[in-house]
N, C-alpha and C. Protein backbone atom coordinates (compact mmCIF):
# COMPACT_ATOMS: atom_id res chain seq x y z
N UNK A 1 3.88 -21.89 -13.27
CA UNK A 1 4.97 -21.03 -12.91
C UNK A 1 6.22 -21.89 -12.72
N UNK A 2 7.43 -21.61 -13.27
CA UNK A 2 8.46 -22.38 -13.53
C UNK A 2 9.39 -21.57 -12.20
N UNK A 3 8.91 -21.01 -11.03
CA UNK A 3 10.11 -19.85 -10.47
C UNK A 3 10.67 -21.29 -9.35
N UNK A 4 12.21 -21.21 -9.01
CA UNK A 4 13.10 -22.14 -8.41
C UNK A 4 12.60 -22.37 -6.96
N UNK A 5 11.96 -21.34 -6.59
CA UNK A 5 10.94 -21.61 -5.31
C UNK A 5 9.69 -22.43 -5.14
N UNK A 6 9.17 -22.54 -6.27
CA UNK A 6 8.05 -23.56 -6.56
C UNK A 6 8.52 -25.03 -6.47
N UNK A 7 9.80 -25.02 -6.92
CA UNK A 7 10.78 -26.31 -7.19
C UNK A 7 11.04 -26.68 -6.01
N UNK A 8 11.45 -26.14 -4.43
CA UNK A 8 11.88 -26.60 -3.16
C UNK A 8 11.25 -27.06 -2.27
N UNK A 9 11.63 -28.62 -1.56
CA UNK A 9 10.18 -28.88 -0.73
C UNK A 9 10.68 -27.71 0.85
N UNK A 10 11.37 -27.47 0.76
CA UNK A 10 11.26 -26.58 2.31
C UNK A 10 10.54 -25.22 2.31
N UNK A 11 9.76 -25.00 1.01
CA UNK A 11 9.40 -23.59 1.02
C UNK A 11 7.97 -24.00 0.96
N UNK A 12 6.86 -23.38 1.10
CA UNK A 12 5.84 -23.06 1.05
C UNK A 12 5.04 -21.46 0.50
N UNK A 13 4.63 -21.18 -0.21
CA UNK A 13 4.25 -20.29 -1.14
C UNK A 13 2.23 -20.40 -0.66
N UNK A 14 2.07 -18.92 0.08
CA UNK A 14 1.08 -19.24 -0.07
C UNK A 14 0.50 -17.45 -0.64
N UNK A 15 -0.94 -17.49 -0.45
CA UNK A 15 -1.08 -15.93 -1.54
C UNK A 15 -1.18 -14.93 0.07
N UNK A 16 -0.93 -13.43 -0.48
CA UNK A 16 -0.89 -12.53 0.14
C UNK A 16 -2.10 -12.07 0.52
N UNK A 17 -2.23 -12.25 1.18
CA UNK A 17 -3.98 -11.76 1.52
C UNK A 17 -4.32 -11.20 3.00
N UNK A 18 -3.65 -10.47 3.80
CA UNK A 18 -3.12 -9.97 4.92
C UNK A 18 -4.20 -8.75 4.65
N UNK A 19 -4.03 -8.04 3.45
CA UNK A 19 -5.37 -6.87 3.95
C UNK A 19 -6.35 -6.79 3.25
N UNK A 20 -7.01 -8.36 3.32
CA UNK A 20 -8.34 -8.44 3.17
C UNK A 20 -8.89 -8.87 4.53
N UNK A 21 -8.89 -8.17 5.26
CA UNK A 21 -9.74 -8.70 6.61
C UNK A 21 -10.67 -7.16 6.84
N UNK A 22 -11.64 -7.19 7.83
CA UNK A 22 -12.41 -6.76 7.84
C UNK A 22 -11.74 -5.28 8.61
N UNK A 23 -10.88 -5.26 9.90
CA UNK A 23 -9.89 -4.12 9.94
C UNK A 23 -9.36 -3.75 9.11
N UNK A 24 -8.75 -4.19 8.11
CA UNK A 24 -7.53 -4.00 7.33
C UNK A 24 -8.16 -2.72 5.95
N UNK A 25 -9.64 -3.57 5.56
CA UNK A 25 -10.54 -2.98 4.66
C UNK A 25 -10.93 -1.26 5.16
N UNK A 26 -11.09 -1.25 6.70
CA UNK A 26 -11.77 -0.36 7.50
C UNK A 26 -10.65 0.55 7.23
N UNK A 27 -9.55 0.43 7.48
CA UNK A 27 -8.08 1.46 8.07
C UNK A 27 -7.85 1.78 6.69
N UNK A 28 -7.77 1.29 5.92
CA UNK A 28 -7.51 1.68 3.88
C UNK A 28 -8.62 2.68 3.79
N UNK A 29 -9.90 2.19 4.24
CA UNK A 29 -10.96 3.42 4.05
C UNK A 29 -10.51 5.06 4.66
N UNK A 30 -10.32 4.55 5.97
CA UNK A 30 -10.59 5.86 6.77
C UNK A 30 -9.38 6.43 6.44
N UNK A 31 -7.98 6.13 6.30
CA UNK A 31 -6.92 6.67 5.43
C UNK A 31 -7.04 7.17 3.72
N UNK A 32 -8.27 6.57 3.45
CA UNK A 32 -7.97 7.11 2.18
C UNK A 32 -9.22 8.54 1.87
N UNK A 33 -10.38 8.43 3.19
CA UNK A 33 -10.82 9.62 3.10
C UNK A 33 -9.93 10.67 3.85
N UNK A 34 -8.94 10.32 4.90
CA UNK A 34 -8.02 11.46 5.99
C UNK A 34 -7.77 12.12 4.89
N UNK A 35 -6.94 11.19 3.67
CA UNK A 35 -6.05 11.65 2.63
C UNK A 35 -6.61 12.75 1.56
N UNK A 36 -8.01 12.60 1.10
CA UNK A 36 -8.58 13.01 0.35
C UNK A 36 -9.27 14.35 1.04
N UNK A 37 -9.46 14.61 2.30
CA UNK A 37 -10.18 15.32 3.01
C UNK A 37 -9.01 16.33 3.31
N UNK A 38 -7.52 16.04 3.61
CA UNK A 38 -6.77 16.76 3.95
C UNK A 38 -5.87 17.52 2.53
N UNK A 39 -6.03 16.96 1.71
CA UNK A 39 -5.52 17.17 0.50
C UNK A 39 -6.45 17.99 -0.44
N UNK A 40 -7.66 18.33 0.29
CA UNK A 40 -8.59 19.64 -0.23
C UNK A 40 -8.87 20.48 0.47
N UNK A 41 -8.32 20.85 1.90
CA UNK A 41 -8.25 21.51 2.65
C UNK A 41 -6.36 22.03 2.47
N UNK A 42 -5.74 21.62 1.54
CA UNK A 42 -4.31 22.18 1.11
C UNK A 42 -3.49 21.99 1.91
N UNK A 43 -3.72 20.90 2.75
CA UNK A 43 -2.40 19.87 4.04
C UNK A 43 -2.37 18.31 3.03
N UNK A 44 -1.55 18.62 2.07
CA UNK A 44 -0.73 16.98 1.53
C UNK A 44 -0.28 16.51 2.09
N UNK A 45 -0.64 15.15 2.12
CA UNK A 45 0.41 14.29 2.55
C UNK A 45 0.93 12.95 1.99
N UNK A 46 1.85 12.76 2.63
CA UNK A 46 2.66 11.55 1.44
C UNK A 46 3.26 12.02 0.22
N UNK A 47 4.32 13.75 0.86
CA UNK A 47 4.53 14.24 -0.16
C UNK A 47 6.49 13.63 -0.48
N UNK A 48 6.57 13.41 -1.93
CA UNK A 48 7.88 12.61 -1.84
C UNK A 48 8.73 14.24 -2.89
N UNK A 49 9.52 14.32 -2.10
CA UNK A 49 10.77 15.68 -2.99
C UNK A 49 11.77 15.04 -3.83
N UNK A 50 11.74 15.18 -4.74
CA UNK A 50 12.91 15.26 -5.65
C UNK A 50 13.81 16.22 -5.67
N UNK A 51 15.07 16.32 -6.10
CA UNK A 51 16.00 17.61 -6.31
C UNK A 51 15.35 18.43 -6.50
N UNK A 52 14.86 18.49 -7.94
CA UNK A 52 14.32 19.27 -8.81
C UNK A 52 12.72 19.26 -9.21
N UNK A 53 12.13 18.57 -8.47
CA UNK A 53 10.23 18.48 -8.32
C UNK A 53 9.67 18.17 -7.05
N UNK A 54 8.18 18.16 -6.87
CA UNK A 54 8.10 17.35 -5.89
C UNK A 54 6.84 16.83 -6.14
N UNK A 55 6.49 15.65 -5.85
CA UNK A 55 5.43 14.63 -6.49
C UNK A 55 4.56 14.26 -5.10
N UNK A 56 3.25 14.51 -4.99
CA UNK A 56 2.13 14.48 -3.76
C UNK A 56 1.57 12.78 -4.39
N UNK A 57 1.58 11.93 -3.39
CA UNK A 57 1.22 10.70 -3.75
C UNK A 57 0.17 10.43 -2.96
C-alpha cells in the first residue's frame, strides 16, 4: 500500500477489530434478531425517508 500515512513515522496504522470480541459478537446477534423479529411483527426499524421514498434498512 503506497497511502502517505504508511509513509509517516508518527502514525501508527493498526487493523480494526473492535467488534470482534465476545460482547461485541453477542449485541450484533441479539440486535439483529430484535430487528428481524420486529420487522415481522410490522414495527421497522432503521427506517431512512427520502422526499419521495422511504427505504427500511
Amino acid at each position: 500500500m503506497n497511502h502517505i500515512l504508511m509513509r509517516l513515522k508518527n502514525v501508527f496504522i493498526t487493523p480494526h477489530s473492535a467488534f470482534d470480541t465476545n460482547e461485541a459478537v453477542e449485541r450484533i446477534l441479539i440486535t439483529t434478531v430484535e430487528n428481524i423479529t420486529n420487522y415481522m411483527a410490522g414495527h421497522a426499524q432503521n427506517v431512512v425517508s427520502f422526499s419521495n421514498q422511504t427505504i427500511t434498512v
